[in-house]
PDB file of N, CA and C in Angstrom:
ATOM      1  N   UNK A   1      36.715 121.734 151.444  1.00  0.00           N
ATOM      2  CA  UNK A   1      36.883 123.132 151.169  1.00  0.00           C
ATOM      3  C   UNK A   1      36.120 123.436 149.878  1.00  0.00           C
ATOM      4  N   UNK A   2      35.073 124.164 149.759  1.00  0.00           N
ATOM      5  CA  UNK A   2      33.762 124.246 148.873  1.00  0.00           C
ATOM      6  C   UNK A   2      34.637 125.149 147.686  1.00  0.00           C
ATOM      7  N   UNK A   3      35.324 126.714 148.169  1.00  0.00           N
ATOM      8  CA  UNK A   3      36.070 127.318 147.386  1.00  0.00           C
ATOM      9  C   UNK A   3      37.603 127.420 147.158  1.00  0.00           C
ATOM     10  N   UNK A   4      38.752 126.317 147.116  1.00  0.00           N
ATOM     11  CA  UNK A   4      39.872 126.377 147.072  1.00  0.00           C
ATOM     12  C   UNK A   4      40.800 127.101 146.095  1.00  0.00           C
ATOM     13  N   UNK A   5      39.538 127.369 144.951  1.00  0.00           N
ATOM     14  CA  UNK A   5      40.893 128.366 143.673  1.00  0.00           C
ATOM     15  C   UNK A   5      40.887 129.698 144.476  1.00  0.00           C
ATOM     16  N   UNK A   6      39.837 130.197 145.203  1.00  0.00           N
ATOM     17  CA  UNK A   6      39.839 131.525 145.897  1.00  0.00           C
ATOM     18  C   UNK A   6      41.247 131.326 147.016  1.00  0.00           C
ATOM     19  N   UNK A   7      40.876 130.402 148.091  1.00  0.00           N
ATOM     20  CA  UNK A   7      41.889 130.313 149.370  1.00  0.00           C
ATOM     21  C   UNK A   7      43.183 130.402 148.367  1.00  0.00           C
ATOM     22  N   UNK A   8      43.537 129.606 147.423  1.00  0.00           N
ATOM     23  CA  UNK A   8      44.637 129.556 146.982  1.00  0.00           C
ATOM     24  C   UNK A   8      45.079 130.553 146.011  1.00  0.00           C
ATOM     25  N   UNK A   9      44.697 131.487 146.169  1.00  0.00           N
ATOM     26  CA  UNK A   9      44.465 132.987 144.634  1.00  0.00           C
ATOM     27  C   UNK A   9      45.053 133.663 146.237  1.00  0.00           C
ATOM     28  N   UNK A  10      44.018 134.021 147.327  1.00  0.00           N
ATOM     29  CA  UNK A  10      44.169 134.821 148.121  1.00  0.00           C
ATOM     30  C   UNK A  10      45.591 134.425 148.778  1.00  0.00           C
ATOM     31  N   UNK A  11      46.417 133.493 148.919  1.00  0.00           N
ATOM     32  CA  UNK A  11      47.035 133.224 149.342  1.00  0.00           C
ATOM     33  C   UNK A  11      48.516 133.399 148.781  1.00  0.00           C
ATOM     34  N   UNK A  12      48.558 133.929 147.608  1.00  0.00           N
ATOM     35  CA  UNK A  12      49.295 134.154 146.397  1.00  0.00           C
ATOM     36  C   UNK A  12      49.864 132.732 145.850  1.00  0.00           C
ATOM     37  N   UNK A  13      49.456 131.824 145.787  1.00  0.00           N
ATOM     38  CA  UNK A  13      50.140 130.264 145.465  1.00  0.00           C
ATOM     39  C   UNK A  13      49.707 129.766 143.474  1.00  0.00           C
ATOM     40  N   UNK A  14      48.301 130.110 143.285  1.00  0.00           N
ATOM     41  CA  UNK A  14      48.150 130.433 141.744  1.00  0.00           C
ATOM     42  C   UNK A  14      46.733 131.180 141.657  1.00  0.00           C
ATOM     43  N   UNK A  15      46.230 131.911 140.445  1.00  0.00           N
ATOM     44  CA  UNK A  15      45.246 132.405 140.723  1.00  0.00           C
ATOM     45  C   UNK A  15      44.008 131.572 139.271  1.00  0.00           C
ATOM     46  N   UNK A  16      45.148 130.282 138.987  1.00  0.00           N
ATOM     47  CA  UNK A  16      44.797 129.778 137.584  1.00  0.00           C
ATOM     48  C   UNK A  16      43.489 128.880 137.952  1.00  0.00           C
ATOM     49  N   UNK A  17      43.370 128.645 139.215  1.00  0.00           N
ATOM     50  CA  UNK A  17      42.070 127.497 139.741  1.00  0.00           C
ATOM     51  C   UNK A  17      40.995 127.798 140.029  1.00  0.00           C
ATOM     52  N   UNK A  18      40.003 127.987 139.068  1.00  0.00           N
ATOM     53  CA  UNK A  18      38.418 128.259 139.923  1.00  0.00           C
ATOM     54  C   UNK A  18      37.287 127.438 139.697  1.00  0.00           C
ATOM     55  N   UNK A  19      36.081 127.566 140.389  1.00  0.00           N
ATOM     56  CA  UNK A  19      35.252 126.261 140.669  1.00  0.00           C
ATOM     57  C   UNK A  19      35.759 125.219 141.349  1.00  0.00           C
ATOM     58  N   UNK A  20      36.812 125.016 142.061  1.00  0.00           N
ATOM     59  CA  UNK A  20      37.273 124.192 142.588  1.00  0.00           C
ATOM     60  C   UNK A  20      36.745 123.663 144.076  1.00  0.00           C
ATOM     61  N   UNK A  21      36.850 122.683 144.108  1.00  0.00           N
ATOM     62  CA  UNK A  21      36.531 121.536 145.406  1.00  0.00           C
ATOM     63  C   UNK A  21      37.879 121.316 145.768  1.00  0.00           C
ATOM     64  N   UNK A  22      37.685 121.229 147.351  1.00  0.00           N
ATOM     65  CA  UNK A  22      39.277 120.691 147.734  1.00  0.00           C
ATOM     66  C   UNK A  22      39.261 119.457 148.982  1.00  0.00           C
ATOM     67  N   UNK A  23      40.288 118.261 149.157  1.00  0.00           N
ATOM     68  CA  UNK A  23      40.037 117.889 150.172  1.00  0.00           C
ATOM     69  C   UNK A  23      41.533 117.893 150.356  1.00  0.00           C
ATOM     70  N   UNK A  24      42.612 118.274 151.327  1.00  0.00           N
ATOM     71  CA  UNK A  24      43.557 118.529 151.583  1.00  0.00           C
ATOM     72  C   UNK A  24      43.957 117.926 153.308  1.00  0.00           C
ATOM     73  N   UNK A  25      44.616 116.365 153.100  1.00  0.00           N
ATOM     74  CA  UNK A  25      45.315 116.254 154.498  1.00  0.00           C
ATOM     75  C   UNK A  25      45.936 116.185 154.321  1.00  0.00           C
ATOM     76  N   UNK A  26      47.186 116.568 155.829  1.00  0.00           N
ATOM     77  CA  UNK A  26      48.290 116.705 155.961  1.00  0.00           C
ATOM     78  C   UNK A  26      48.985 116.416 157.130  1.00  0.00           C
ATOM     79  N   UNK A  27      49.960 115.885 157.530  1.00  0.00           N
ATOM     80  CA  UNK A  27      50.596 115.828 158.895  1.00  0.00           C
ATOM     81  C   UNK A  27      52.248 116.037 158.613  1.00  0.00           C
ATOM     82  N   UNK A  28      52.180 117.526 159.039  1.00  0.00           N
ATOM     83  CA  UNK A  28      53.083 118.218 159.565  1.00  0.00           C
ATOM     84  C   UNK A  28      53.976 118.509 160.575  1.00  0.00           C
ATOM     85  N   UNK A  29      54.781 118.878 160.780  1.00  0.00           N
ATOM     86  CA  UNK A  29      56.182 118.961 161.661  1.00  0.00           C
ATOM     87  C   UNK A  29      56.842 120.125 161.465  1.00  0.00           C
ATOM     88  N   UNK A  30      57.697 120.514 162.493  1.00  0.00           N
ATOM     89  CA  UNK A  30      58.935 121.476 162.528  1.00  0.00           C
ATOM     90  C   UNK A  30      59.617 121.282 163.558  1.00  0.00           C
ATOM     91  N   UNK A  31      61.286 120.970 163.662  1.00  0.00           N
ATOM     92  CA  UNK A  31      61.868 121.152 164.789  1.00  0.00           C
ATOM     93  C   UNK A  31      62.144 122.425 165.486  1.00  0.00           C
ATOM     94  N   UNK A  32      60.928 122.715 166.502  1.00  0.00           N
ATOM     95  CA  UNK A  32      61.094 123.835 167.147  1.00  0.00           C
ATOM     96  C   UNK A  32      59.673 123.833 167.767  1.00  0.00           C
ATOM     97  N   UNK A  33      59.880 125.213 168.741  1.00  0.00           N
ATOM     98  CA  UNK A  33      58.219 125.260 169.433  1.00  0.00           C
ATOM     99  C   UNK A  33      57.307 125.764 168.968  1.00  0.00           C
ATOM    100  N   UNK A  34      56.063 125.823 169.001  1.00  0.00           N
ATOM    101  CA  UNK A  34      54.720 125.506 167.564  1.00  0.00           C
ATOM    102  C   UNK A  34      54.810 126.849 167.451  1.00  0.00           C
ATOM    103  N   UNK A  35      55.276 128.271 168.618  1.00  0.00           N
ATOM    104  CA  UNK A  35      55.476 129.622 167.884  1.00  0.00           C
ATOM    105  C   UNK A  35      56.794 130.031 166.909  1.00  0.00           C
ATOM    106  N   UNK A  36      57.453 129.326 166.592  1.00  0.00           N
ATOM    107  CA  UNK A  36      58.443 129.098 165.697  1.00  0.00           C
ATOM    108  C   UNK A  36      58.259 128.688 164.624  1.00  0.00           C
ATOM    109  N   UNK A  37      57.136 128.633 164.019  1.00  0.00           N
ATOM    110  CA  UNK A  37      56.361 127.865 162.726  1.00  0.00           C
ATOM    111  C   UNK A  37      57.563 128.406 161.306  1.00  0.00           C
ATOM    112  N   UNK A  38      58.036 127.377 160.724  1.00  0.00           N
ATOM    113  CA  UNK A  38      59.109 127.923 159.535  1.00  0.00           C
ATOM    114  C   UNK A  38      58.826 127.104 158.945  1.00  0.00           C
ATOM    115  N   UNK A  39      58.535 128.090 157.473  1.00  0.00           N
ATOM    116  CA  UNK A  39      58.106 127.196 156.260  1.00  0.00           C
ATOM    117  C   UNK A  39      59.544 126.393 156.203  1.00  0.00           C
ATOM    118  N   UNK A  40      60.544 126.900 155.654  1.00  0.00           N
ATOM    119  CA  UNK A  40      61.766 126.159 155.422  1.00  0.00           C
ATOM    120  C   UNK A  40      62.440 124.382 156.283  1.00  0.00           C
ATOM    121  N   UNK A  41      61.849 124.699 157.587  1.00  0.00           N
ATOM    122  CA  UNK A  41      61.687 123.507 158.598  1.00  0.00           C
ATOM    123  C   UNK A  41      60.798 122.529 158.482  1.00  0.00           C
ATOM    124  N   UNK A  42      59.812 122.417 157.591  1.00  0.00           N
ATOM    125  CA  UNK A  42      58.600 121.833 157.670  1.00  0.00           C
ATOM    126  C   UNK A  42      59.144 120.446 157.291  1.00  0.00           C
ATOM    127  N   UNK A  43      58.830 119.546 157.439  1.00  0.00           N
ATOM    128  CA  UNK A  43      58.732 117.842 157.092  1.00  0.00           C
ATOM    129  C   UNK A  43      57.247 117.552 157.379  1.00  0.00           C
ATOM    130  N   UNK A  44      57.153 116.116 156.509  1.00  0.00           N
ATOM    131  CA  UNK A  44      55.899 115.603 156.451  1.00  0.00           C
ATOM    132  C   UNK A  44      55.079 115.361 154.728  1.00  0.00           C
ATOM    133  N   UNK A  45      54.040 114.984 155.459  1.00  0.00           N
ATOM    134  CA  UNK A  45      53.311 114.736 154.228  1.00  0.00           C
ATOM    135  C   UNK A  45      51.859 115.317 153.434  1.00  0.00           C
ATOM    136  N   UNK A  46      51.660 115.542 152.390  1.00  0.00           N
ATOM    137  CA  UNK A  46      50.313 115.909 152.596  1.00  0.00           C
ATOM    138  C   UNK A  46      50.106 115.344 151.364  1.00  0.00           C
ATOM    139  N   UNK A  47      48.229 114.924 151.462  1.00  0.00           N
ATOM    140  CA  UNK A  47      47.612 114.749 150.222  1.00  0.00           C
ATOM    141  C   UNK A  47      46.214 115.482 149.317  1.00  0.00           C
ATOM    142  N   UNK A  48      45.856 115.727 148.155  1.00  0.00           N
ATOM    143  CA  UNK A  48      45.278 116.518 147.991  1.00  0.00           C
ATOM    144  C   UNK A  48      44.464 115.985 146.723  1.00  0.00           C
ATOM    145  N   UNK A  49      43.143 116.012 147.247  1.00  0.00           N
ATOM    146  CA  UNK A  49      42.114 115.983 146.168  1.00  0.00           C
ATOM    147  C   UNK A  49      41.556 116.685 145.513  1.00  0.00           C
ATOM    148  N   UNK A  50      41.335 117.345 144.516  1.00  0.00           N
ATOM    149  CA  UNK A  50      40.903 118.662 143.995  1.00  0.00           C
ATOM    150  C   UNK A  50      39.555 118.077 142.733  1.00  0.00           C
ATOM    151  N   UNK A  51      38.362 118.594 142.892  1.00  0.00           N
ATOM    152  CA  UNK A  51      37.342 117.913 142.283  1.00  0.00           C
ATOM    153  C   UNK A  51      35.958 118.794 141.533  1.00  0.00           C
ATOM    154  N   UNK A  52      36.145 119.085 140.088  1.00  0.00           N
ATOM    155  CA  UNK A  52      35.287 120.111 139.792  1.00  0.00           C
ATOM    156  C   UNK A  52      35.516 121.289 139.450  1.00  0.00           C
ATOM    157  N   UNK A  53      36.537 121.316 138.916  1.00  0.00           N
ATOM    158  CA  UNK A  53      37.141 122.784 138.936  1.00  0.00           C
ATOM    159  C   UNK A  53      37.587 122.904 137.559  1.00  0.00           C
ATOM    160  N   UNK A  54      38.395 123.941 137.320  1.00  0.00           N
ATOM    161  CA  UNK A  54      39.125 124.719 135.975  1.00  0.00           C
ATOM    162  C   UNK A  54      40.161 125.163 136.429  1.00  0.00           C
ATOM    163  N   UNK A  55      41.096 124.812 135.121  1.00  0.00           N
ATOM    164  CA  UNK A  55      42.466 125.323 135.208  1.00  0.00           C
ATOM    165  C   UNK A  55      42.575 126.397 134.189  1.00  0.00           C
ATOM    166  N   UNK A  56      42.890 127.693 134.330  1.00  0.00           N
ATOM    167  CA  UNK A  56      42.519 128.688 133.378  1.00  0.00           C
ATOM    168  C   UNK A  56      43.522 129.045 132.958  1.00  0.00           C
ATOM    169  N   UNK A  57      45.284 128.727 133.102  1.00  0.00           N
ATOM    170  CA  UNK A  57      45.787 128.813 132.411  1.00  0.00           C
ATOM    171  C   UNK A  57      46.250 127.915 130.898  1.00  0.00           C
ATOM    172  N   UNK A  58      45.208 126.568 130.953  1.00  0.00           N
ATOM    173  CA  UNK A  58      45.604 125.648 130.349  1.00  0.00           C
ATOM    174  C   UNK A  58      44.400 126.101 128.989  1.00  0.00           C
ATOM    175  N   UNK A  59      45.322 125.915 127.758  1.00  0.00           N
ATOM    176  CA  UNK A  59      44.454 126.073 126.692  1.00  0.00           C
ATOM    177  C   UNK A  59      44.390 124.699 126.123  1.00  0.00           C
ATOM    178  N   UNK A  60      42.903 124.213 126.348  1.00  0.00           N
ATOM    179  CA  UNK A  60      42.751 122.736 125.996  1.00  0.00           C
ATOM    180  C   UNK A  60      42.602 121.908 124.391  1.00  0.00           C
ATOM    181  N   UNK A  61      42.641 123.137 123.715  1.00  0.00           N
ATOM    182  CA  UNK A  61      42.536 123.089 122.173  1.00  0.00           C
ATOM    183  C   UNK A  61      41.961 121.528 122.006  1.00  0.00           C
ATOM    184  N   UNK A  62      42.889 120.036 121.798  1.00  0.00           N
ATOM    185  CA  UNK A  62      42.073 119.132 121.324  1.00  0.00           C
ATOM    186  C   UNK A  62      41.610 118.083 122.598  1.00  0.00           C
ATOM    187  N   UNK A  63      41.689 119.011 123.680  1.00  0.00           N
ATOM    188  CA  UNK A  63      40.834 118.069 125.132  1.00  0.00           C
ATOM    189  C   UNK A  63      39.943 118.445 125.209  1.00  0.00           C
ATOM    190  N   UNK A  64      39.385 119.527 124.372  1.00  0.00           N
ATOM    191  CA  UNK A  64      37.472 120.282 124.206  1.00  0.00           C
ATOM    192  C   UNK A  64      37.252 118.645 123.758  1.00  0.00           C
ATOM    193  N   UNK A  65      37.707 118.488 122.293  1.00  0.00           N
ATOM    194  CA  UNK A  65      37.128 117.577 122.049  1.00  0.00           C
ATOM    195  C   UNK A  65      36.886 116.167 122.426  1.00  0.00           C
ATOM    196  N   UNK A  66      38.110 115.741 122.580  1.00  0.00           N
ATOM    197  CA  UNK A  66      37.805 114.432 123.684  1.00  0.00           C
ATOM    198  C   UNK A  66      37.287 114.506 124.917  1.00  0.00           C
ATOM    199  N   UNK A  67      37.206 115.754 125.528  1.00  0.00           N
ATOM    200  CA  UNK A  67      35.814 116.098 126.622  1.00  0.00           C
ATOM    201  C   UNK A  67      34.569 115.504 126.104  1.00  0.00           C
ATOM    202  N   UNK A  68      34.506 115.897 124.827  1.00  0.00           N
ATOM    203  CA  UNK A  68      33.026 115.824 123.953  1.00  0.00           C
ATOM    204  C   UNK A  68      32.601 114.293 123.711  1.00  0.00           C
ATOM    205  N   UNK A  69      33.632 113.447 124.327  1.00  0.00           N
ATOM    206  CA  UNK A  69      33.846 112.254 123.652  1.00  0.00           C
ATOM    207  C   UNK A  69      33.435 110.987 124.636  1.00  0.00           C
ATOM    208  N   UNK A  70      33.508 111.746 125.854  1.00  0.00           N
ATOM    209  CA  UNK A  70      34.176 110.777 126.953  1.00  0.00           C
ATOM    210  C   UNK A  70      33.131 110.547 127.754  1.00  0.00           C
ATOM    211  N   UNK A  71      32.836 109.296 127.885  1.00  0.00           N
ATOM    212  CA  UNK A  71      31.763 108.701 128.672  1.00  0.00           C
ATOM    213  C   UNK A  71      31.459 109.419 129.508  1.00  0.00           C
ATOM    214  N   UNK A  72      32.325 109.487 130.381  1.00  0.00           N
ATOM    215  CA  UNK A  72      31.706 110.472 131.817  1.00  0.00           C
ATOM    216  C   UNK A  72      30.967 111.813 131.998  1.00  0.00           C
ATOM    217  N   UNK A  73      31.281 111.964 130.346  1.00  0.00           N
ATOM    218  CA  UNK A  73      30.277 113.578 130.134  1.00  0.00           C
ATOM    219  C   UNK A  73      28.846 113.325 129.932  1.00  0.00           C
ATOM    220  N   UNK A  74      28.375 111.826 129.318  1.00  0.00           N
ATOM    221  CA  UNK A  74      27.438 111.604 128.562  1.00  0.00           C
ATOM    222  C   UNK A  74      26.678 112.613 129.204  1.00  0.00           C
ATOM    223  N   UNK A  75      26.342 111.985 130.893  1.00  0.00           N
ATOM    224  CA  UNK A  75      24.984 112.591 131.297  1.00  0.00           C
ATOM    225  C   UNK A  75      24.972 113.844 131.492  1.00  0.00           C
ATOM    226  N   UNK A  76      26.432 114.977 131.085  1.00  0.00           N
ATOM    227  CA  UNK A  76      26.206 116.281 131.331  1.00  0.00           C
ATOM    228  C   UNK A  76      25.720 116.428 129.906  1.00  0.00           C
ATOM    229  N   UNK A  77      26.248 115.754 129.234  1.00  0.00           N
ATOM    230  CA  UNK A  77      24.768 116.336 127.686  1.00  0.00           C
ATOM    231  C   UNK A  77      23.940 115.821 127.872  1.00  0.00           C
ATOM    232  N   UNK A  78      23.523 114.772 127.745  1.00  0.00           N
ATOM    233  CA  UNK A  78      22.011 114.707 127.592  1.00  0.00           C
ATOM    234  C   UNK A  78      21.258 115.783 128.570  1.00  0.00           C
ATOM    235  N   UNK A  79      21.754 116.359 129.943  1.00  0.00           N
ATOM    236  CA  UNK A  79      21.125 117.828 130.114  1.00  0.00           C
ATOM    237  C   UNK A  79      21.613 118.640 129.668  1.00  0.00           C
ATOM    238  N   UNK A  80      21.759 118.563 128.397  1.00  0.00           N
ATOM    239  CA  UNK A  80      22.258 119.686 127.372  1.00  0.00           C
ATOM    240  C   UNK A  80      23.130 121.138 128.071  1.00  0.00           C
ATOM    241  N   UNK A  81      24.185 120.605 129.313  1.00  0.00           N
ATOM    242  CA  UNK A  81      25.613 121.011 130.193  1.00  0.00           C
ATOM    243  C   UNK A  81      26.926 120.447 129.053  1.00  0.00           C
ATOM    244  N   UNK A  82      27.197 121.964 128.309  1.00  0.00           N
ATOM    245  CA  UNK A  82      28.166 122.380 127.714  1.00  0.00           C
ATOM    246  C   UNK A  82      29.050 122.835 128.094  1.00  0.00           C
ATOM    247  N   UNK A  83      29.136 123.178 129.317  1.00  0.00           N
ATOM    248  CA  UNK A  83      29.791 124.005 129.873  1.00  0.00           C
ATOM    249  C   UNK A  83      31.159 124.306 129.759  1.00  0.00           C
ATOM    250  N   UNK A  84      31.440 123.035 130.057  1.00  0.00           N
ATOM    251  CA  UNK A  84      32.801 122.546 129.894  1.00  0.00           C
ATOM    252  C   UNK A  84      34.093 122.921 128.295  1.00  0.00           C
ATOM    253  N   UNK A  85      32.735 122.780 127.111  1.00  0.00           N
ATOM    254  CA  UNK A  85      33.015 123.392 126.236  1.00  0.00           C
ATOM    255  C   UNK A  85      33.395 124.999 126.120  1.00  0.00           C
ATOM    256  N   UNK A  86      32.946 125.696 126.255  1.00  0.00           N
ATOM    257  CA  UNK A  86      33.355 127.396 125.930  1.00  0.00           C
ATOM    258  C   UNK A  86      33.001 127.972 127.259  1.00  0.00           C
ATOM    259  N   UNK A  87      33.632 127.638 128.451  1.00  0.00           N
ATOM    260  CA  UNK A  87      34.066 128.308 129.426  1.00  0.00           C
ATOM    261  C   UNK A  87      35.307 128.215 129.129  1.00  0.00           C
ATOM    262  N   UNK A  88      36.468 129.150 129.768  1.00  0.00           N
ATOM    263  CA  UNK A  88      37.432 129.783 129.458  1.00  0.00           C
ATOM    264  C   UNK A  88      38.327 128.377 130.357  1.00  0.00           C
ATOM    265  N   UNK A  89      39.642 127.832 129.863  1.00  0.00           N
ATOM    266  CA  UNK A  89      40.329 126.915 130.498  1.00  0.00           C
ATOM    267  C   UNK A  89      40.035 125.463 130.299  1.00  0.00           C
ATOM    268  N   UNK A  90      40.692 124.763 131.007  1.00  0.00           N
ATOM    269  CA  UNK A  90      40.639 123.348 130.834  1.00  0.00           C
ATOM    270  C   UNK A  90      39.429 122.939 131.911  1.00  0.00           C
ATOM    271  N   UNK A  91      38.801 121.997 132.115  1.00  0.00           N
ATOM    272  CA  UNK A  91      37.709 121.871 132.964  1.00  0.00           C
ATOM    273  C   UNK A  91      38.255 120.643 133.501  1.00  0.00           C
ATOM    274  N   UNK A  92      37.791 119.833 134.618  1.00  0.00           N
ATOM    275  CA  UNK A  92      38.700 118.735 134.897  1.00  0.00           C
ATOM    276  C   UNK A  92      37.629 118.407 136.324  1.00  0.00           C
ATOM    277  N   UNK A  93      37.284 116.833 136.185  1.00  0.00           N
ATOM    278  CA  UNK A  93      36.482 116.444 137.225  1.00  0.00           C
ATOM    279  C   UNK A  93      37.600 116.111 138.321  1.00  0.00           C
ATOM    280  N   UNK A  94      38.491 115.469 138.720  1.00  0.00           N
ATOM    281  CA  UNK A  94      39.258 114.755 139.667  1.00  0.00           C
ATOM    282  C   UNK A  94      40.959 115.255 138.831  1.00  0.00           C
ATOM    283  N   UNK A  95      41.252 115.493 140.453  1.00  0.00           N
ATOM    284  CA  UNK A  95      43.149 115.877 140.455  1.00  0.00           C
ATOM    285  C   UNK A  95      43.405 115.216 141.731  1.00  0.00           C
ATOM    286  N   UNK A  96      44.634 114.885 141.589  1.00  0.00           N
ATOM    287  CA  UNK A  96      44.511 113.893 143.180  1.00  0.00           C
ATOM    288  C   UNK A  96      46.732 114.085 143.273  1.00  0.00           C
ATOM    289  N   UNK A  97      47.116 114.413 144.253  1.00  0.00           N
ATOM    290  CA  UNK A  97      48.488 114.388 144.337  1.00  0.00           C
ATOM    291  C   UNK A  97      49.075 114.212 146.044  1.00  0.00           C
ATOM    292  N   UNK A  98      50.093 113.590 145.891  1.00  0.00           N
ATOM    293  CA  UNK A  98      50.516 112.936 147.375  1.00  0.00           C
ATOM    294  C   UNK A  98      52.056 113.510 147.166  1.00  0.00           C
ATOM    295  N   UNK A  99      52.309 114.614 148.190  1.00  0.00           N
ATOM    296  CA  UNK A  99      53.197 115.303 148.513  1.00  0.00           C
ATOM    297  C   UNK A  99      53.657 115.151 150.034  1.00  0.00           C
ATOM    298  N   UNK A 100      55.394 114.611 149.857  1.00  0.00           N
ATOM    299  CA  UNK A 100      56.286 114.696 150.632  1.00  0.00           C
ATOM    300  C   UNK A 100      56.898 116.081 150.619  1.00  0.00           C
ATOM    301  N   UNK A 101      57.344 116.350 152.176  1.00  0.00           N
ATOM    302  CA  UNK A 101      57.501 117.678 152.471  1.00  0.00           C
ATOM    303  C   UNK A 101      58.835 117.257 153.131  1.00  0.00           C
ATOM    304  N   UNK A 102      60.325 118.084 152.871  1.00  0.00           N
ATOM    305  CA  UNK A 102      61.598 118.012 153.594  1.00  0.00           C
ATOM    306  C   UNK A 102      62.156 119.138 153.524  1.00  0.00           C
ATOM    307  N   UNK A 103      62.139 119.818 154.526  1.00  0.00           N
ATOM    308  CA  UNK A 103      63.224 121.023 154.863  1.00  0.00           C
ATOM    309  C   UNK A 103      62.376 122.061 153.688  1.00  0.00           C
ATOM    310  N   UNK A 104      61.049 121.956 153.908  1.00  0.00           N
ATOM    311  CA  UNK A 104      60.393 123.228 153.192  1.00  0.00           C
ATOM    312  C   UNK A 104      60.254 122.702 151.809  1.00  0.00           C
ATOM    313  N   UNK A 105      60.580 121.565 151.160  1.00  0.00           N
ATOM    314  CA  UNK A 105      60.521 121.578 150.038  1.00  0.00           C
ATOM    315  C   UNK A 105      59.553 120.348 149.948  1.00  0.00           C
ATOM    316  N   UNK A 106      58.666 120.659 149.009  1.00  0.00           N
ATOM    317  CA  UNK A 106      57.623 119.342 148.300  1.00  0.00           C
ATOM    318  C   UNK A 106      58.042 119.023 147.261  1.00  0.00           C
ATOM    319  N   UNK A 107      57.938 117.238 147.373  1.00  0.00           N
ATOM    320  CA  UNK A 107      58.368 116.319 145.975  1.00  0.00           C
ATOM    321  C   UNK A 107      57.001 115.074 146.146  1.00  0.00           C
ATOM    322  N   UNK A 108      56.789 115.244 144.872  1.00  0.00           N
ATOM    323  CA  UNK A 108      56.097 113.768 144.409  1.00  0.00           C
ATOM    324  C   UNK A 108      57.021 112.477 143.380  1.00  0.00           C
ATOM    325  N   UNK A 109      56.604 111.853 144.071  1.00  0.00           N
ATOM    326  CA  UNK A 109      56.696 110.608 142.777  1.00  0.00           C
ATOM    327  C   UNK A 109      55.729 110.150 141.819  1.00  0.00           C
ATOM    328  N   UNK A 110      56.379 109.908 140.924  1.00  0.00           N
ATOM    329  CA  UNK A 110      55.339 108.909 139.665  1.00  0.00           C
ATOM    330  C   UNK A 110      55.236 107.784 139.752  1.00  0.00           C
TER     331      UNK A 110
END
């Protein structure tokens, strides 16, 4: 999914994610027939990769700087790609979360 902070803005779920990459599986359930679809019924699992994006409610105050710090940026400076610096939000290469689904409700573990 090329634009996921949009699907997920349009969808009313947050509107804090943009630039985002998404890879999202899932295997889902409900006891009932597939025109009976209820969020509240749902079981199952889903997992979710999110890659490239910004979180714009997060004010990163001293993660600018250890952005500035961190190997994995090198080669966005040396093409002198700041970006990450004074665009608005936290910037973030890889998010990754594995969600259990019961009776409508999602839980992760640590």
């Amino acid at each position: 999914m090329e634009r996921a902070g949009e699907l997920l803005k349009q969808l009313g779920i947050t509107k804090d994610m943009t630039e985002t990459s998404a890879v999202i599986d899932f295997a889902v359930n409900w006891d009932a027939a597939p025109y009976q679809f209820s969020l509240a019924a749902l079981k199952g699992q889903v997992e979710v990769n999110l890659s490239n994006g910004r979180i714009l409610s997060i004010e990163p105050g001293f993660g600018r700087v250890l952005g500035m710090l961190a190997l994995a940026q090198w080669i966005k400076r040396a093409q002198l790609d700041f970006s990450d610096v004074y665009k608005e939000g936290l910037t973030f290469n890889s998010i990754k979360g594995h969600f259990d689904l019961l009776n409508g409700i999602a839980s992760t573990m640590i």
